[in-house]
N, C-alpha and C. Protein backbone atom coordinates (compact mmCIF):
# COMPACT_ATOMS: atom_id res chain seq x y z
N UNK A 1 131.33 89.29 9.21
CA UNK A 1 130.52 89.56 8.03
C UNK A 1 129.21 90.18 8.50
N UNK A 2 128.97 91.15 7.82
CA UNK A 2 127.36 91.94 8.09
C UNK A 2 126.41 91.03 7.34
N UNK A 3 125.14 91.77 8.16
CA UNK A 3 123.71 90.96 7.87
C UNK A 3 123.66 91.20 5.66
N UNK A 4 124.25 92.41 5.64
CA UNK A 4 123.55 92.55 4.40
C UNK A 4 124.51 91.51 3.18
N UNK A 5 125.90 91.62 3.84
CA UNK A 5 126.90 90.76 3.28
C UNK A 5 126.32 89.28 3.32
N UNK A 6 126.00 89.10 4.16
CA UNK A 6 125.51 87.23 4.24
C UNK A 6 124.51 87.61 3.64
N UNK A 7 123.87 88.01 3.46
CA UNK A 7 122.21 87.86 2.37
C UNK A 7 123.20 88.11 1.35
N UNK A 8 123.93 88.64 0.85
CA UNK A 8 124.39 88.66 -0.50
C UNK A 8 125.02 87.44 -1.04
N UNK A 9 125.91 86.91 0.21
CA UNK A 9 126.42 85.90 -0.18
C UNK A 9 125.62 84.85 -0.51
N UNK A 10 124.38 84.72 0.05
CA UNK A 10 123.26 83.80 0.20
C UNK A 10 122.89 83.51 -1.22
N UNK A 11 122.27 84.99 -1.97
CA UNK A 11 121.53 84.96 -2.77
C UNK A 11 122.17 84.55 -3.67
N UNK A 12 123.93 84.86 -3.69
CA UNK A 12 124.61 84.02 -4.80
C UNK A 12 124.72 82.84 -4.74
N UNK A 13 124.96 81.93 -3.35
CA UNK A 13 125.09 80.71 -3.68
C UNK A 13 123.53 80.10 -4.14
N UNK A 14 122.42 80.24 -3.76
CA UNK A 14 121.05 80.15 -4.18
C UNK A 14 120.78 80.69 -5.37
N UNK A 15 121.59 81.25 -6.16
CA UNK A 15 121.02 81.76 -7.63
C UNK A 15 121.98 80.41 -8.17
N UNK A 16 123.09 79.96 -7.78
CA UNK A 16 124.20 78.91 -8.37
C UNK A 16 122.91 77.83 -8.56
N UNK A 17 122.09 77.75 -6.93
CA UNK A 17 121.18 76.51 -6.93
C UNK A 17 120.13 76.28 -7.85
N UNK A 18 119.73 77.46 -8.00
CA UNK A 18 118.20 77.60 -9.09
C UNK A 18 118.82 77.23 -10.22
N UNK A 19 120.15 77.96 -10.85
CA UNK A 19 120.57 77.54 -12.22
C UNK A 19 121.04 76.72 -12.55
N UNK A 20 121.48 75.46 -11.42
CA UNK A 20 121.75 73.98 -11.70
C UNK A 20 120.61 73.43 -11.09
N UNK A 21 119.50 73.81 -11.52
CA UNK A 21 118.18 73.36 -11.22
C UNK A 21 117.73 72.47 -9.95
N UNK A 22 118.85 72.96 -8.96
CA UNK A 22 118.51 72.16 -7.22
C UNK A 22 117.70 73.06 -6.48
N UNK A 23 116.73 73.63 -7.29
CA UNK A 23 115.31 74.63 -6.99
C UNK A 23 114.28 74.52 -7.71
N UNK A 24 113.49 73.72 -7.50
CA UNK A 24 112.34 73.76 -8.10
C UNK A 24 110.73 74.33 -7.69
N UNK A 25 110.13 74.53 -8.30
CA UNK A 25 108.51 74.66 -8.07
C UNK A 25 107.78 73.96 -8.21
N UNK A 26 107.21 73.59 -7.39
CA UNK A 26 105.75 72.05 -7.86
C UNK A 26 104.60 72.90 -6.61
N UNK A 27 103.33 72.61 -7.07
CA UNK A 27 102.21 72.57 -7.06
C UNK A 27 102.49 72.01 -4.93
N UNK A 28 102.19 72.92 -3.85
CA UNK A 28 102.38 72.45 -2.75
C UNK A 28 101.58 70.93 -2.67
N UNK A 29 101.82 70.65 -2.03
CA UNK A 29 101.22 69.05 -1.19
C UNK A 29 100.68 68.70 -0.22
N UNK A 30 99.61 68.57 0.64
CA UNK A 30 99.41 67.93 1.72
C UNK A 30 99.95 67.03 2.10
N UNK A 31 99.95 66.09 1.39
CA UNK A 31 100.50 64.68 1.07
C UNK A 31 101.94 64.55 1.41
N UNK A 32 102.54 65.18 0.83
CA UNK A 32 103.87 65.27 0.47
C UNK A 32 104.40 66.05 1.98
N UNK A 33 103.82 66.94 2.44
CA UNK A 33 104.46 67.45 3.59
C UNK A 33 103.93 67.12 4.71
N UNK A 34 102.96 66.17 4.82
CA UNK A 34 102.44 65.30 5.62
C UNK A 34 103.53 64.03 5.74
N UNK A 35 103.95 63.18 4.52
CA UNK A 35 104.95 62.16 4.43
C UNK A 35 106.30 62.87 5.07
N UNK A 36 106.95 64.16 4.55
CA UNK A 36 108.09 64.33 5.19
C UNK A 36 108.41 64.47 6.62
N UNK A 37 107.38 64.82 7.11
CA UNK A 37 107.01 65.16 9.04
C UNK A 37 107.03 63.87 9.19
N UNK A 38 106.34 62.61 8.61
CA UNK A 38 106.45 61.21 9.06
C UNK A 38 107.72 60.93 9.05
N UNK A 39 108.20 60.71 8.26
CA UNK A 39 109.58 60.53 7.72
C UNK A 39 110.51 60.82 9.01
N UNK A 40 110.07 62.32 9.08
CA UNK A 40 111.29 63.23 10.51
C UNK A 40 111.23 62.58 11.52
N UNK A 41 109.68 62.18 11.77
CA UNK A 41 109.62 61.58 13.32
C UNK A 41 110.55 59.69 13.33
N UNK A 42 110.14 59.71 11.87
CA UNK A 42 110.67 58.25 11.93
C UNK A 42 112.32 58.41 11.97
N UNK A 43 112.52 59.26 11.29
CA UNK A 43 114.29 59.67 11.69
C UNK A 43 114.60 59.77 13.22
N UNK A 44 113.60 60.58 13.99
CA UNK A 44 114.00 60.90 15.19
C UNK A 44 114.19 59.49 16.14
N UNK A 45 113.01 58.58 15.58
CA UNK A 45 112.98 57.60 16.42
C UNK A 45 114.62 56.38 15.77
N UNK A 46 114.73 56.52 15.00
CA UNK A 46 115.92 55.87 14.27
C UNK A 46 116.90 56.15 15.34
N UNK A 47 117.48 57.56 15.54
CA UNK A 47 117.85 58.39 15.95
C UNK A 47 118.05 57.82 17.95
N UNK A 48 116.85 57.81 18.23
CA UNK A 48 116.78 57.76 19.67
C UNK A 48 117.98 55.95 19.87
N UNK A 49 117.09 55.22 18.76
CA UNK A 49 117.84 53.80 18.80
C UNK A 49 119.22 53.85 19.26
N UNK A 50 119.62 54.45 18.03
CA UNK A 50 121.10 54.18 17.70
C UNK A 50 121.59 55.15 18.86
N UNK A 51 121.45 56.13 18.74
CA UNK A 51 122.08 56.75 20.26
C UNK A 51 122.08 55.96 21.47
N UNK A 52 120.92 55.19 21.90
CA UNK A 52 121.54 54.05 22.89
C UNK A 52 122.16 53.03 22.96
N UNK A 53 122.34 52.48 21.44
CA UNK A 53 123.64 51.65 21.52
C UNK A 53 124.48 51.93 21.20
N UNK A 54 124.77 53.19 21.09
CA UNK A 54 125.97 54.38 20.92
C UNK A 54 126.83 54.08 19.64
N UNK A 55 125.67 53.98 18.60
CA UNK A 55 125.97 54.16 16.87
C UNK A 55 126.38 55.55 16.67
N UNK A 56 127.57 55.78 17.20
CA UNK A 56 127.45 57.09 16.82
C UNK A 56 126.91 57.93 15.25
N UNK A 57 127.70 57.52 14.47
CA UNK A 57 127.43 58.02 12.88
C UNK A 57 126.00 58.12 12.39
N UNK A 58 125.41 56.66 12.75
CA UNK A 58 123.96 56.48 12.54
C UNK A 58 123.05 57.62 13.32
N UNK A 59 123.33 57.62 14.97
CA UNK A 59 122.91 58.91 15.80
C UNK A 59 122.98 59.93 14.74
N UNK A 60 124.40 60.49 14.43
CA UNK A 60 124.37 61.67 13.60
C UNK A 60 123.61 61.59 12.29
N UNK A 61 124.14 60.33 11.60
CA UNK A 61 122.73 60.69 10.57
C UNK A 61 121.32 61.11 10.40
N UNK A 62 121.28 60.14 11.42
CA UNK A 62 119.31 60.13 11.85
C UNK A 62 119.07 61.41 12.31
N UNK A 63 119.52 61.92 12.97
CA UNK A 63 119.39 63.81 13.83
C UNK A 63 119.39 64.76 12.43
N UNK A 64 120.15 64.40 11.56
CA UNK A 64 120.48 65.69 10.58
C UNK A 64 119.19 65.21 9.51
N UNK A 65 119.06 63.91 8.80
CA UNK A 65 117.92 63.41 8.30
C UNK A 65 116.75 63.55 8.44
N UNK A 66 116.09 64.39 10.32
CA UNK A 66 115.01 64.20 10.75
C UNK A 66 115.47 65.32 10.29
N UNK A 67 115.94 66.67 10.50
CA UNK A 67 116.21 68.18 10.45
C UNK A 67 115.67 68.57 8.58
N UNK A 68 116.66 67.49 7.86
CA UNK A 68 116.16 68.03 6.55
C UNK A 68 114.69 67.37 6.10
N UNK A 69 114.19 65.94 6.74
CA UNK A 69 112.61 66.18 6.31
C UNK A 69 111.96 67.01 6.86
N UNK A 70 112.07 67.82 8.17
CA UNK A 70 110.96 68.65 8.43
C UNK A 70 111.22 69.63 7.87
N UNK A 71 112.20 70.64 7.71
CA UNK A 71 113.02 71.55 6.46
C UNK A 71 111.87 70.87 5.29
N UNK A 72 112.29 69.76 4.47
CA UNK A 72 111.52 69.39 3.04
C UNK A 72 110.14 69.88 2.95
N UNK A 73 109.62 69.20 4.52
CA UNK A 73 108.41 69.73 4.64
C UNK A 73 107.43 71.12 4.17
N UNK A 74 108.25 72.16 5.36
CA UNK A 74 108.23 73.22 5.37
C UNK A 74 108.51 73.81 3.88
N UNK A 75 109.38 73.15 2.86
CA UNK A 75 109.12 73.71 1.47
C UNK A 75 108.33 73.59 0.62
N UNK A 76 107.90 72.42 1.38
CA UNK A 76 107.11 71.77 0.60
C UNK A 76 105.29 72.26 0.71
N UNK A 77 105.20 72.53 1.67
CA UNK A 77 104.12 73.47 1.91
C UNK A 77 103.82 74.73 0.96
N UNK A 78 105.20 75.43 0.58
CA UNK A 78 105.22 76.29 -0.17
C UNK A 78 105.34 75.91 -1.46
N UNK A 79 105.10 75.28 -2.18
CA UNK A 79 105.79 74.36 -3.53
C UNK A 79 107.01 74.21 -3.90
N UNK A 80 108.27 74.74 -2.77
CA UNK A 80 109.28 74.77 -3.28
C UNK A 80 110.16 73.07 -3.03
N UNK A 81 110.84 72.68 -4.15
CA UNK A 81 111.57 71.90 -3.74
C UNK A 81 112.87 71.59 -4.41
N UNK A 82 114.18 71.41 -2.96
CA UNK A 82 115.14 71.20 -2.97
C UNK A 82 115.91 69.58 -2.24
N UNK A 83 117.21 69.48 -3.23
CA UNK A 83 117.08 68.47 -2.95
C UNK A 83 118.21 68.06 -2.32
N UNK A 84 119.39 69.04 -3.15
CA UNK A 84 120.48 69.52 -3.34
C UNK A 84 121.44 69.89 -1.60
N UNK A 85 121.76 69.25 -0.27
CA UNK A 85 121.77 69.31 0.92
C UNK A 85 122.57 70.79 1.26
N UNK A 86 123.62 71.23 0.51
CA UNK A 86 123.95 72.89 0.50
C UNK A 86 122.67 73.50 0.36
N UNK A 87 122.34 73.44 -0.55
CA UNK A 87 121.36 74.34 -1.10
C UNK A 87 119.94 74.22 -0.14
N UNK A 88 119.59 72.83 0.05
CA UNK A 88 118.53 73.36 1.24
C UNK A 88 119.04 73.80 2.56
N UNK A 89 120.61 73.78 3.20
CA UNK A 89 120.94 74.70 4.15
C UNK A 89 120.79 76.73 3.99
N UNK A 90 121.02 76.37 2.74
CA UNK A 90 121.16 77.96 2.00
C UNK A 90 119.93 78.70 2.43
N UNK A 91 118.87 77.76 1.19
CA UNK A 91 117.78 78.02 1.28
C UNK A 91 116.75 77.93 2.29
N UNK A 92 116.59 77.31 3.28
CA UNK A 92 116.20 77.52 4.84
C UNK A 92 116.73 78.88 5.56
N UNK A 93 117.98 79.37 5.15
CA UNK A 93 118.63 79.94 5.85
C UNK A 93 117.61 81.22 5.10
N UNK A 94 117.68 81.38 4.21
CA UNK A 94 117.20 82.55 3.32
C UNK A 94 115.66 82.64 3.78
N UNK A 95 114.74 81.69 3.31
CA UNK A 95 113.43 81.93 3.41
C UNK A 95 113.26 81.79 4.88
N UNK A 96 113.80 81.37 5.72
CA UNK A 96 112.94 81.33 7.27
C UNK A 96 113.65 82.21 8.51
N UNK A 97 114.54 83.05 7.87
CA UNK A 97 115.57 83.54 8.96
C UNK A 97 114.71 85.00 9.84
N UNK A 98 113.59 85.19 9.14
CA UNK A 98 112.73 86.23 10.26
C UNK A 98 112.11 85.42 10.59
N UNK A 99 112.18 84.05 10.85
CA UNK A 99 110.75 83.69 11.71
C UNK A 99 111.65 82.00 12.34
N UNK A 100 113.07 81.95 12.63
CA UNK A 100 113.76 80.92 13.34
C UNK A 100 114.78 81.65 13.27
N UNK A 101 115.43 80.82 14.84
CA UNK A 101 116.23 81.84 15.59
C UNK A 101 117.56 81.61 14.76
N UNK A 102 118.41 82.18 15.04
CA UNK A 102 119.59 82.23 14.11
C UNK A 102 120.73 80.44 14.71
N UNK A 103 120.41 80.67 15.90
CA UNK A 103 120.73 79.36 16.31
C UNK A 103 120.66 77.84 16.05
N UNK A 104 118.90 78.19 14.88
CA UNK A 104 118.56 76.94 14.52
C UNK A 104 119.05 76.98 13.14
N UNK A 105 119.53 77.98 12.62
CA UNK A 105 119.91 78.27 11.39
C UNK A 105 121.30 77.33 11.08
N UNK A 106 122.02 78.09 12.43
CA UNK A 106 123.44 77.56 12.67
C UNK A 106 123.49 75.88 13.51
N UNK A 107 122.47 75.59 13.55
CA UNK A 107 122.70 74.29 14.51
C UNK A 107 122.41 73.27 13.11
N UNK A 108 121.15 73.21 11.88
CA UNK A 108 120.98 72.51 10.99
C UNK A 108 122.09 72.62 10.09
N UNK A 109 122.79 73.92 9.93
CA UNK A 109 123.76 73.88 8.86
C UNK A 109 124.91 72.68 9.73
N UNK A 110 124.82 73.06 10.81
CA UNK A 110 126.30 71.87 11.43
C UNK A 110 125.68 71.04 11.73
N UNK A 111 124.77 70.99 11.56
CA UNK A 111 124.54 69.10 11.64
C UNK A 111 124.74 68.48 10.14
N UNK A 112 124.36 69.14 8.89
CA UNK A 112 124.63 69.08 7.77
C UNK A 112 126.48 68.51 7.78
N UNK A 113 127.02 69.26 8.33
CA UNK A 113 128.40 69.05 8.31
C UNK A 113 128.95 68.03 9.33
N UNK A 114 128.32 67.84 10.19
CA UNK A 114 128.31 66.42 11.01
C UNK A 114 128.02 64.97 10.38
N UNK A 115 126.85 64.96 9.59
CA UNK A 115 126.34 64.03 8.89
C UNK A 115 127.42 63.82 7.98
N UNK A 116 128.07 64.66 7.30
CA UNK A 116 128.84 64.15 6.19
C UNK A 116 130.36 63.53 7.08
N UNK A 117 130.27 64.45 8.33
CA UNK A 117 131.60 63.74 8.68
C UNK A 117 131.55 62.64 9.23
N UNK A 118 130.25 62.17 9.71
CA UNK A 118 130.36 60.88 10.27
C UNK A 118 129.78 59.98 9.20
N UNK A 119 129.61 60.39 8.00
CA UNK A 119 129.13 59.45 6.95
C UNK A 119 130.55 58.87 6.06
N UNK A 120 131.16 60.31 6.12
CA UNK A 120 132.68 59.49 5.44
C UNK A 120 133.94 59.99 6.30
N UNK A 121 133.62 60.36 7.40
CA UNK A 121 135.26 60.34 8.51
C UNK A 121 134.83 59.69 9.73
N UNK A 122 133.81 58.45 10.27
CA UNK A 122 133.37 58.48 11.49
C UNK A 122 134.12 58.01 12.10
N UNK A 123 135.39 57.86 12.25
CA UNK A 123 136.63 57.44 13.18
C UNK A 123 136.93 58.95 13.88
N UNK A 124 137.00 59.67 13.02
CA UNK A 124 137.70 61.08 13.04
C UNK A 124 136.27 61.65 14.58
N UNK A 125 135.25 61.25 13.42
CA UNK A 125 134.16 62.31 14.71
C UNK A 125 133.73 61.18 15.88
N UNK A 126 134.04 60.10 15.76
CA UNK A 126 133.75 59.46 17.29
C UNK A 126 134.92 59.55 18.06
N UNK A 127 135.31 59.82 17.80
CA UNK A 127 137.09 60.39 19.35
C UNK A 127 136.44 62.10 19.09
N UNK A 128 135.96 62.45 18.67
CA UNK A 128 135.49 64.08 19.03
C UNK A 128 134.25 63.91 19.89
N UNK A 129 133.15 62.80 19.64
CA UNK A 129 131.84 63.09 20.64
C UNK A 129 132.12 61.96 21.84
N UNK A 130 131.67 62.78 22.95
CA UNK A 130 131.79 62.09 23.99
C UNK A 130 130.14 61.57 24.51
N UNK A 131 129.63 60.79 25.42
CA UNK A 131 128.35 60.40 25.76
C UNK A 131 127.83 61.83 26.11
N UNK A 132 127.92 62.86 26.26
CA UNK A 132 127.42 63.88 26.66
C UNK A 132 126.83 64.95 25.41
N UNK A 133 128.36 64.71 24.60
CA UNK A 133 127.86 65.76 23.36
C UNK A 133 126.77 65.46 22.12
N UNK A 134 126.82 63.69 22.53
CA UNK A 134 125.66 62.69 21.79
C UNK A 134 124.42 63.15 21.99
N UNK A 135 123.92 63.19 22.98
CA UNK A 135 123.07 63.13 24.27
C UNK A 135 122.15 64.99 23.74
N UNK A 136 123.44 65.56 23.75
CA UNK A 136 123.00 67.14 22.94
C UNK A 136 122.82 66.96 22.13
N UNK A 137 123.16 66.13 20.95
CA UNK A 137 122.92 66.37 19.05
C UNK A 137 121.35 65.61 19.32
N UNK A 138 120.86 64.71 20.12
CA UNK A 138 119.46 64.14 20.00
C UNK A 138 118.71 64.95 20.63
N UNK A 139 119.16 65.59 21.81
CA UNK A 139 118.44 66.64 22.53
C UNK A 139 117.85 67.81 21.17
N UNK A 140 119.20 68.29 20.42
CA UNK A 140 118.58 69.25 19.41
C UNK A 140 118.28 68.87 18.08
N UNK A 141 118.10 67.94 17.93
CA UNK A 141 117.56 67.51 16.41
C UNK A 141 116.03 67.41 16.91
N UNK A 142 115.66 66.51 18.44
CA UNK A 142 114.53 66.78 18.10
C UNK A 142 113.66 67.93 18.87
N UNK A 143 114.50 68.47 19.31
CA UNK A 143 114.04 70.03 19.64
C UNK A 143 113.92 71.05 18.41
N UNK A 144 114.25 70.67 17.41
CA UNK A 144 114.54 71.43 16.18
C UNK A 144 113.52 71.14 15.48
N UNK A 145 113.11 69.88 15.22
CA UNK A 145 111.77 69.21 14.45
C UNK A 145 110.89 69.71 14.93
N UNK A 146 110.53 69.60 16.27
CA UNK A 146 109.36 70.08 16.85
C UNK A 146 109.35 71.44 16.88
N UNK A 147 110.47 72.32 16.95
CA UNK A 147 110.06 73.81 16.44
C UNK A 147 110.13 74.03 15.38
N UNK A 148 109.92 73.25 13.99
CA UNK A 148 109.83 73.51 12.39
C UNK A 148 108.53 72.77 12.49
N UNK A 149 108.09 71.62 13.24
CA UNK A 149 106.43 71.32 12.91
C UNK A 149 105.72 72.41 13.66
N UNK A 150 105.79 73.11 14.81
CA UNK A 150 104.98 74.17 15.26
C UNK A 150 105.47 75.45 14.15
N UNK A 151 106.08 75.57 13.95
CA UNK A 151 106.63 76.96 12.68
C UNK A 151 105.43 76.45 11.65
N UNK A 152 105.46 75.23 11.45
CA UNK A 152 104.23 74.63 9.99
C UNK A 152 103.29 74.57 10.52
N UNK A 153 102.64 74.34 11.56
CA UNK A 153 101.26 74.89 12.50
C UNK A 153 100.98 76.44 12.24
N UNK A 154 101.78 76.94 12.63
CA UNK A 154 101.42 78.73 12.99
C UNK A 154 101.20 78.97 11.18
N UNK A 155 101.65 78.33 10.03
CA UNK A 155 101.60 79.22 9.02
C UNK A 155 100.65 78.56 8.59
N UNK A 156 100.06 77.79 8.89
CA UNK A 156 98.78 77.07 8.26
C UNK A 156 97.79 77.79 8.81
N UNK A 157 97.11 77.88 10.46
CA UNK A 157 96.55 78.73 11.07
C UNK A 157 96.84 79.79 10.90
N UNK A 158 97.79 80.67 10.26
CA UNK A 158 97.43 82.14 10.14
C UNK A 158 98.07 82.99 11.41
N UNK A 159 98.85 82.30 12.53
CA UNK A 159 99.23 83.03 13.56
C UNK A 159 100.50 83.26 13.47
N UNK A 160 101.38 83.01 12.10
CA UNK A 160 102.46 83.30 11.38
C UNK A 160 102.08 84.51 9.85
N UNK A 161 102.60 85.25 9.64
CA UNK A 161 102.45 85.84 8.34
C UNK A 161 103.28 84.91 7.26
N UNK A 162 102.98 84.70 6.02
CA UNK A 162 103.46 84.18 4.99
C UNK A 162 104.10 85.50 3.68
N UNK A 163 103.53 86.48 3.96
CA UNK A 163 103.75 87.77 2.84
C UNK A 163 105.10 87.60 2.95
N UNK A 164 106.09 87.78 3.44
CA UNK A 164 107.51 88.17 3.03
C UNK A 164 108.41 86.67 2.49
N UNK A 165 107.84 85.72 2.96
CA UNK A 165 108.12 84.18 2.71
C UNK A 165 107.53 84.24 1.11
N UNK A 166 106.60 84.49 0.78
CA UNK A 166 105.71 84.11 -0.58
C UNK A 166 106.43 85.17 -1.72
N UNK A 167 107.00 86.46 -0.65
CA UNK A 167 107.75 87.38 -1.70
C UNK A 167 108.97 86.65 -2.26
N UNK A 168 109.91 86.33 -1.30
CA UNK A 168 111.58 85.53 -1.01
C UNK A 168 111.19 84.32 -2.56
N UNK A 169 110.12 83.39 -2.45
CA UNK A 169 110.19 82.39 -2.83
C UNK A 169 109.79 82.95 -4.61
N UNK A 170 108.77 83.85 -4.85
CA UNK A 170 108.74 84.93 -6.02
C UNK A 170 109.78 85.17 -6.42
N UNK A 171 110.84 85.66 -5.65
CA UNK A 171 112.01 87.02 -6.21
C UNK A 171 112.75 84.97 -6.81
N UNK A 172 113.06 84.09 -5.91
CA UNK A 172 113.51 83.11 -6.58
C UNK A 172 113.11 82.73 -7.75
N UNK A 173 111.88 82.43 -8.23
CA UNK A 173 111.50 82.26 -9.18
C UNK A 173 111.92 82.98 -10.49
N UNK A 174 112.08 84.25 -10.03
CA UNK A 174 112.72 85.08 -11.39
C UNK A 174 114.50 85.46 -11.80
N UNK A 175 115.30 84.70 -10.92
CA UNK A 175 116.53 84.73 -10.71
C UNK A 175 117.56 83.49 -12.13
């Protein structure tokens, strides 16, 4: 599939989201995207737990949980909010894909799909992870947080542009 094909496909499943109202606008927050970064770190540390007593499912939850509060965050900065777990894969994917690597794009969407499998198949995904591939999902959940709280550093300081982000989240608004 081409770049312009996946933005198309995007914008349809994200127009599905706005019109079953799992897109909203509120007034940004300090507060609010201050609490979700808490939240992430407190996931991460959840996260570190259970990975050493080799919870697996819980591991996977806590990794994908820390991924979508700092994600919440990051929308939340902008007033956007989603709540809807497709739809904030969608929508991350859409508003931040010039400014995170495509890798982190593709690593939160499958952790999205990890979380659900170890939330309702975790027999199925603990004979798939071994102590090693564990060991990676904590390695990148919180390698992932910490490059979405420095991504929310740079756009606060100004050493990120916001113009094409503030356009994306506009053109939503009128969809």
């Amino acid at each position: 599939m081409g770049v312009a094909e996946r933005e198309s496909e995007i914008i349809k499943d994200l127009k599905w989201c706005r019109n079953h109202a799992h897109i909203k606008f509120v007034p940004p927050s300090a507060d609010i995207v201050k609490g979700n970064i808490a939240q992430a770190r407190e996931d991460l540390q959840a996260m570190n737990v259970m990975a050493k007593a080799n919870i697996v499912a819980w591991t996977i939850n806590s990794g994908y949980y820390a991924k979508y509060h700092v994600v919440s965050a990051l929308f939340d900065e902008f007033g956007v909010k989603c709540e809807n777990h497709a739809c904030v894969v969608k929508l991350f994917e859409y508003l931040f894909a010039d400014v995170v690597s495509q890798d982190d794009i593709d690593n939160f969407a499958l952790s999205k799909d990890e979380r659900i499998e170890a939330q309702y198949y975790s027999s199925a995904l603990k004979e798939d992870l071994n102590e090693a591939n564990l060991d990676d999902a904590v390695k990148q959940s919180r390698q992932f947080v910490f490059k979405m709280e420095k991504l929310l550093d740079e756009f606060r300081s100004g050493k990120q542009n916001t113009t094409a982000l503030k356009q994306k989240i506009d053109d939503i608004k009128i969809w």
